[in-house]
N, C-alpha and C. Protein backbone atom coordinates (compact mmCIF):
# COMPACT_ATOMS: atom_id res chain seq x y z
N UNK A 1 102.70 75.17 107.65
CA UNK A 1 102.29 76.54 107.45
C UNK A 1 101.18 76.86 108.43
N UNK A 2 101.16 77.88 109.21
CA UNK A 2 100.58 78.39 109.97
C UNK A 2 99.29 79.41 109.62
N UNK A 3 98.10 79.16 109.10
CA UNK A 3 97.44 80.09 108.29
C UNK A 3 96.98 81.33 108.94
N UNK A 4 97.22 82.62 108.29
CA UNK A 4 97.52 83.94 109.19
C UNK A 4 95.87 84.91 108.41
N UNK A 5 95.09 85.61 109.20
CA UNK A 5 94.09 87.17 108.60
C UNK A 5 94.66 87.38 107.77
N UNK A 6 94.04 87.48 107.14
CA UNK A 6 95.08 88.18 105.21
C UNK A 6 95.49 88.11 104.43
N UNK A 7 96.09 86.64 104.23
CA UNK A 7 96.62 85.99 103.70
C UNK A 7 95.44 85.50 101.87
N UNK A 8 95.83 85.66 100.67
CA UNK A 8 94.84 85.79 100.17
C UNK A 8 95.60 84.13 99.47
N UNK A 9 94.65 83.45 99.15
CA UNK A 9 94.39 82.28 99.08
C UNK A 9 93.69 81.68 97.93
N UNK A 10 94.05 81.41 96.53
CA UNK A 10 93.88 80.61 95.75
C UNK A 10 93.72 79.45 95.15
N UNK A 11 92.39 79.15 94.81
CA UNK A 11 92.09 77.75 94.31
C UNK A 11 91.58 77.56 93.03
N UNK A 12 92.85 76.52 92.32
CA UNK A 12 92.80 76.57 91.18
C UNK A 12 91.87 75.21 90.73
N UNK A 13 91.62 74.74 89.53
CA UNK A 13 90.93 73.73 89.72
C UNK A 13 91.11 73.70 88.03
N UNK A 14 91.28 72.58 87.63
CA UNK A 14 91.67 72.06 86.35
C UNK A 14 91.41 70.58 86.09
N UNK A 15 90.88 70.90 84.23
CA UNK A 15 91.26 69.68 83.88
C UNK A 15 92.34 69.43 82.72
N UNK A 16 92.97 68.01 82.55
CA UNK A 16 94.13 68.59 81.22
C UNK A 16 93.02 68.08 80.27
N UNK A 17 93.85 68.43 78.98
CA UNK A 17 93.21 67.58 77.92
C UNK A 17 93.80 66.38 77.95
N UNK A 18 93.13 65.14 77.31
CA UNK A 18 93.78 64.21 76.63
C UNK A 18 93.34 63.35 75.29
N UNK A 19 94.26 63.07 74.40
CA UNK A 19 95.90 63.67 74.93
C UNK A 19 96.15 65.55 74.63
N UNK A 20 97.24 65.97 74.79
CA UNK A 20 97.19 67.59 74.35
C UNK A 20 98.25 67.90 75.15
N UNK A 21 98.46 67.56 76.44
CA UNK A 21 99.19 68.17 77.32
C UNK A 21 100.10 68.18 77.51
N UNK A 22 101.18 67.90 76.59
CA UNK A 22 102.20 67.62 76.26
C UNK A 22 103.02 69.64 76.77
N UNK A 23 103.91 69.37 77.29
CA UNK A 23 104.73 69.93 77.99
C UNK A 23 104.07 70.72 79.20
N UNK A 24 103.07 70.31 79.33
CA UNK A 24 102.75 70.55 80.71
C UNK A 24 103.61 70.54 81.92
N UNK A 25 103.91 69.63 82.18
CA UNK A 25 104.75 69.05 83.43
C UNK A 25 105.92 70.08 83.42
N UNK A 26 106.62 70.67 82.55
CA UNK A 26 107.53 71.17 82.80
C UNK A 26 106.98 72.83 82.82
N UNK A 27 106.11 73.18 81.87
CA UNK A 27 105.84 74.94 82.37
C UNK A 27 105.05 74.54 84.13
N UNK A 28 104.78 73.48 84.31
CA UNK A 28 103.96 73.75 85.89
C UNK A 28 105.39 73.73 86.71
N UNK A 29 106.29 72.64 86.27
CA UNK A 29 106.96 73.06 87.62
C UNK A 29 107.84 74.57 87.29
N UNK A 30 108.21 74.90 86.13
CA UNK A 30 108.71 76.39 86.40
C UNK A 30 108.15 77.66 86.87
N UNK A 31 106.31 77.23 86.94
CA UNK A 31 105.59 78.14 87.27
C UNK A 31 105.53 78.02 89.37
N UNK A 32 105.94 76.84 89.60
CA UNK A 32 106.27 76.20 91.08
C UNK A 32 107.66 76.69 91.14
N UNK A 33 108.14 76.90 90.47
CA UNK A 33 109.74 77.50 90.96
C UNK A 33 109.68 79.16 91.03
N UNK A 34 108.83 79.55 90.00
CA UNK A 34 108.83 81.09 89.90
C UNK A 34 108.06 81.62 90.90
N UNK A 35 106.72 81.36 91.61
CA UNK A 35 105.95 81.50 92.63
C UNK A 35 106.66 81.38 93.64
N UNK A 36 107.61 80.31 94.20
CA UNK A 36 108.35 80.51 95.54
C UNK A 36 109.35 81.57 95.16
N UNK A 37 109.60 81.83 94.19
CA UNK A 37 110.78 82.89 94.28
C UNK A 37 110.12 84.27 94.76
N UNK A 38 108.74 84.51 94.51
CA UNK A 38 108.23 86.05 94.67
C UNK A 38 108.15 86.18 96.20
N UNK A 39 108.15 87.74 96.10
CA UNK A 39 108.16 87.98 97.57
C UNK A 39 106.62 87.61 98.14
N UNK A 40 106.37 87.25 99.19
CA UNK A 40 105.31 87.35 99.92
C UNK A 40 104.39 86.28 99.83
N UNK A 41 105.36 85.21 98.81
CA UNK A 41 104.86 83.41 98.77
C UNK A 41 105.01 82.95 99.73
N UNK A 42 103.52 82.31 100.20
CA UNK A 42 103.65 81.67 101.67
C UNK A 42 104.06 80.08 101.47
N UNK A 43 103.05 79.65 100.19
CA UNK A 43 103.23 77.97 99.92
C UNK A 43 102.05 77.50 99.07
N UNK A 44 102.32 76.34 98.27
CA UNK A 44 101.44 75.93 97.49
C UNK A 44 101.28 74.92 97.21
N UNK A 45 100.20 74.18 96.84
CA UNK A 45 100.38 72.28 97.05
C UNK A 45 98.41 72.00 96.10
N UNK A 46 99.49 70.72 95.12
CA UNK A 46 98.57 70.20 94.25
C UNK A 46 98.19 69.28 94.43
N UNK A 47 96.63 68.57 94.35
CA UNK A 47 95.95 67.51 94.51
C UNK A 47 95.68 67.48 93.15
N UNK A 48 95.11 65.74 92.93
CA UNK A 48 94.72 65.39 91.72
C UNK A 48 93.54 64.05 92.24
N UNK A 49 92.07 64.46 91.97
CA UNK A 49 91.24 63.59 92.67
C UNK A 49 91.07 62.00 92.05
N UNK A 50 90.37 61.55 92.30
CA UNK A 50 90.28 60.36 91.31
C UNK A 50 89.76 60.54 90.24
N UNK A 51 89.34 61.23 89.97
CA UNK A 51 88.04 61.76 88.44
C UNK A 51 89.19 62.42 87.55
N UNK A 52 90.13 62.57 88.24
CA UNK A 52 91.13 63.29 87.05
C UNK A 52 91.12 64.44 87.22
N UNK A 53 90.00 65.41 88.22
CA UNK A 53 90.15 66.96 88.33
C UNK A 53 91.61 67.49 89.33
N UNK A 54 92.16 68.37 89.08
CA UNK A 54 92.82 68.74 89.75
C UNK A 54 93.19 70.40 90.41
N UNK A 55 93.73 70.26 91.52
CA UNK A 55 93.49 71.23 92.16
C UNK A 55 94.72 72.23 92.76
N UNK A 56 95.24 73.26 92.80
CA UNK A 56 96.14 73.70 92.99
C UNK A 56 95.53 74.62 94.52
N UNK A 57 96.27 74.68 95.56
CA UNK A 57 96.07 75.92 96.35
C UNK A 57 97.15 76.65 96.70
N UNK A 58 97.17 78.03 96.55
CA UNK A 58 98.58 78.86 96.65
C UNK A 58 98.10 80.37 97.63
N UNK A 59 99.37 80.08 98.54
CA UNK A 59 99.22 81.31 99.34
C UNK A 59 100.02 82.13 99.39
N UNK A 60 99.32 83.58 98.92
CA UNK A 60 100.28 84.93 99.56
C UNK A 60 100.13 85.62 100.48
N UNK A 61 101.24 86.53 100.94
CA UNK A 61 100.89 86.97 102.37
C UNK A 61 99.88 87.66 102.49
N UNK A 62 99.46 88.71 101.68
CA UNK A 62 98.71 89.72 101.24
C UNK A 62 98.25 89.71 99.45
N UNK A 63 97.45 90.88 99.30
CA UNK A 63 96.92 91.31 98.37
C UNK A 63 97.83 91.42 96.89
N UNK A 64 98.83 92.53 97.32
CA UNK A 64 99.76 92.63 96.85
C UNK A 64 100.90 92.00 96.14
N UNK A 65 101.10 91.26 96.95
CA UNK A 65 102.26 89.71 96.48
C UNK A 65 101.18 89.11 95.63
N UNK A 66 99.72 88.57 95.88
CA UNK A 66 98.76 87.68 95.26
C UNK A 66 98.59 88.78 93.84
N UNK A 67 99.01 89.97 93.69
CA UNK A 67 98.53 90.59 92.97
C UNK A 67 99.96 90.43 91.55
N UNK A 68 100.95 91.03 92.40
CA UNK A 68 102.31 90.28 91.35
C UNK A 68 102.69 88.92 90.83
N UNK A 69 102.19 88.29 91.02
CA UNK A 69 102.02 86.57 90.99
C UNK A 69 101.37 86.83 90.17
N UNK A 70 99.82 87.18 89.74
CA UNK A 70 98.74 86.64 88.99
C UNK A 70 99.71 87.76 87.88
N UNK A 71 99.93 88.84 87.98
CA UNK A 71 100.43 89.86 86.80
C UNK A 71 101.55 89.59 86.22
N UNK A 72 102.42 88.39 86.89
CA UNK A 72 103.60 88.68 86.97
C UNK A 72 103.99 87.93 84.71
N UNK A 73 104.49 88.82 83.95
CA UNK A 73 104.59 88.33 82.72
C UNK A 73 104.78 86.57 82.12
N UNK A 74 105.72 86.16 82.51
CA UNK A 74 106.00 84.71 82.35
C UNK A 74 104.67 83.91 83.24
N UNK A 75 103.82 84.17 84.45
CA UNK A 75 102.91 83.40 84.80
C UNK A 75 102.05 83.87 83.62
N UNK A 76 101.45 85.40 82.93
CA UNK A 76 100.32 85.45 82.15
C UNK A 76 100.78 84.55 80.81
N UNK A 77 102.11 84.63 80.59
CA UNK A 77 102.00 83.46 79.18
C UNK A 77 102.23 82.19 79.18
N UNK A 78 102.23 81.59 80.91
CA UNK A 78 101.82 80.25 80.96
C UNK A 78 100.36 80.05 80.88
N UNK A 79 99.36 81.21 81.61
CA UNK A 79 97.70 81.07 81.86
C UNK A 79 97.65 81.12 80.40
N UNK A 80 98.21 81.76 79.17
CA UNK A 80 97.49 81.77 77.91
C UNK A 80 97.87 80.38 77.31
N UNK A 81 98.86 79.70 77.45
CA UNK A 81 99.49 78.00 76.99
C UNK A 81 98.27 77.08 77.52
N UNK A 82 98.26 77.55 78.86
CA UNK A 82 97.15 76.30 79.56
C UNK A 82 95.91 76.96 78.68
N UNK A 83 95.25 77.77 78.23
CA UNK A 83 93.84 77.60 77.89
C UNK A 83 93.97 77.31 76.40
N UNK A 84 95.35 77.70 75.55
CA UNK A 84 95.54 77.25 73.89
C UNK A 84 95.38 75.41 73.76
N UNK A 85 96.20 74.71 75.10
CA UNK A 85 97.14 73.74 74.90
C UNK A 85 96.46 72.51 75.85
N UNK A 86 96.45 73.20 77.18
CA UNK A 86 96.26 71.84 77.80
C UNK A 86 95.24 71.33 78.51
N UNK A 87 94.33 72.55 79.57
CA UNK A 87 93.19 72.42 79.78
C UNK A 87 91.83 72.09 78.81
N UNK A 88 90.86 71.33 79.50
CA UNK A 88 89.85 71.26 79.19
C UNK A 88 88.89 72.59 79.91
N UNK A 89 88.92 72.42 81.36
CA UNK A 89 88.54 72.87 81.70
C UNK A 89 89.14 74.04 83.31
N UNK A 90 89.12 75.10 83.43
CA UNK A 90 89.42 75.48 84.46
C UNK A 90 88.97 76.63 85.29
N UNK A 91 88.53 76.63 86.64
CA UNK A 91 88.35 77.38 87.14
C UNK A 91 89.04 78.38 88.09
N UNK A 92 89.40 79.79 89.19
CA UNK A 92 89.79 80.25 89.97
C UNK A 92 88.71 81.08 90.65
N UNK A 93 89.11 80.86 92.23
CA UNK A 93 88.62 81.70 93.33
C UNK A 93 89.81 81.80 93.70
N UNK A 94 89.36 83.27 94.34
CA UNK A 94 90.62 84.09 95.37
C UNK A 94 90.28 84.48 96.02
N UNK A 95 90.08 84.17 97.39
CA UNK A 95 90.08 84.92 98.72
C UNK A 95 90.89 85.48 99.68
N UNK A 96 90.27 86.49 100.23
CA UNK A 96 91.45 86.83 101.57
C UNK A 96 90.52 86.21 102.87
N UNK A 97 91.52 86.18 103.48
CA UNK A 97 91.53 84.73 104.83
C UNK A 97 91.08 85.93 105.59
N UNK A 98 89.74 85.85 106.30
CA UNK A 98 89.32 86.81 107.62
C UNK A 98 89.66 86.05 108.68
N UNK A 99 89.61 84.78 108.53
CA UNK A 99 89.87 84.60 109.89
C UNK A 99 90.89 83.27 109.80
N UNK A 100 91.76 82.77 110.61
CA UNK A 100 92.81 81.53 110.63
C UNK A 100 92.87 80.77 111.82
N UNK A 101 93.18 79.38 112.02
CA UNK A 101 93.39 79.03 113.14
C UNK A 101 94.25 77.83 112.57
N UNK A 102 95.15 77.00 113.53
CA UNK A 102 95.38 75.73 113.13
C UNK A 102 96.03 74.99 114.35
N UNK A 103 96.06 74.01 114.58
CA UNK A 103 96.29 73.04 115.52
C UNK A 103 97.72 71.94 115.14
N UNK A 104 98.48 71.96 116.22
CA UNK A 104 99.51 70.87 115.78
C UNK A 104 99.76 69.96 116.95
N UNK A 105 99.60 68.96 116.84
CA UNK A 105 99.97 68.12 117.68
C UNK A 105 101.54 67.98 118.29
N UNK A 106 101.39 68.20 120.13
CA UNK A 106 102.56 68.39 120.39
C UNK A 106 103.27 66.47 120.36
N UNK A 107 104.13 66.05 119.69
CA UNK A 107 104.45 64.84 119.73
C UNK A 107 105.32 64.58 120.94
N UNK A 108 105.31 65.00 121.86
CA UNK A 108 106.24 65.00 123.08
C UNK A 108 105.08 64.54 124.24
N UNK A 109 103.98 65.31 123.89
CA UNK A 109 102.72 64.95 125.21
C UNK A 109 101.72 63.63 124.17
N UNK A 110 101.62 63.33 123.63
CA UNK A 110 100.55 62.32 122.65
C UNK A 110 100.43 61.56 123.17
């Protein structure tokens, strides 16, 4: 992924409970299937540190797309499951990207 001006940019940050979290795994990946389906999903990718915190980052092209995603019905009654059910703890920031750059190594000249 090529990171582009504008692009508004979410970081999620969680903890589960334990134990509690029982069907987790499966509303996250339908919430990973429903996000690539919307228009204007750039890409999204989860870390999990050693402490057990974990971290989601998800990109839309714009405002707009980032705006149907967070509204979109089936994501608001997964955000209400995760704070009944499985989190301990969780936070979100959302930014829009002012500025982008990124570098790829050409593997032909290395």
């Amino acid at each position: 992924m090529t990171p582009q001006a504008g692009q508004v940019v979410t970081v999620f940050r969680s903890r589960l409970r334990a134990p509690g979290a029982e069907g987790y795994a499966g509303d996250s990946a339908r919430m990973a299937e429903l996000a690539r389906a919307m228009p204007g999903y750039v890409e999204h990718k989860s870390f999990t540190a050693d402490d057990g915190e974990r971290v989601t980052v998800v990109t839309f092209a714009d405002r707009a797309s980032h705006e149907a995603w967070r509204d979109h019905p089936e994501h608001r009654a997964a955000q209400r499951r995760g704070v009944d059910r499985w989190y301990d703890t969780y936070s979100i920031q959302v930014g829009t990207t002012s500025y982008a750059s990124a570098f790829v190594r050409d593997v032909d000249r290395a």
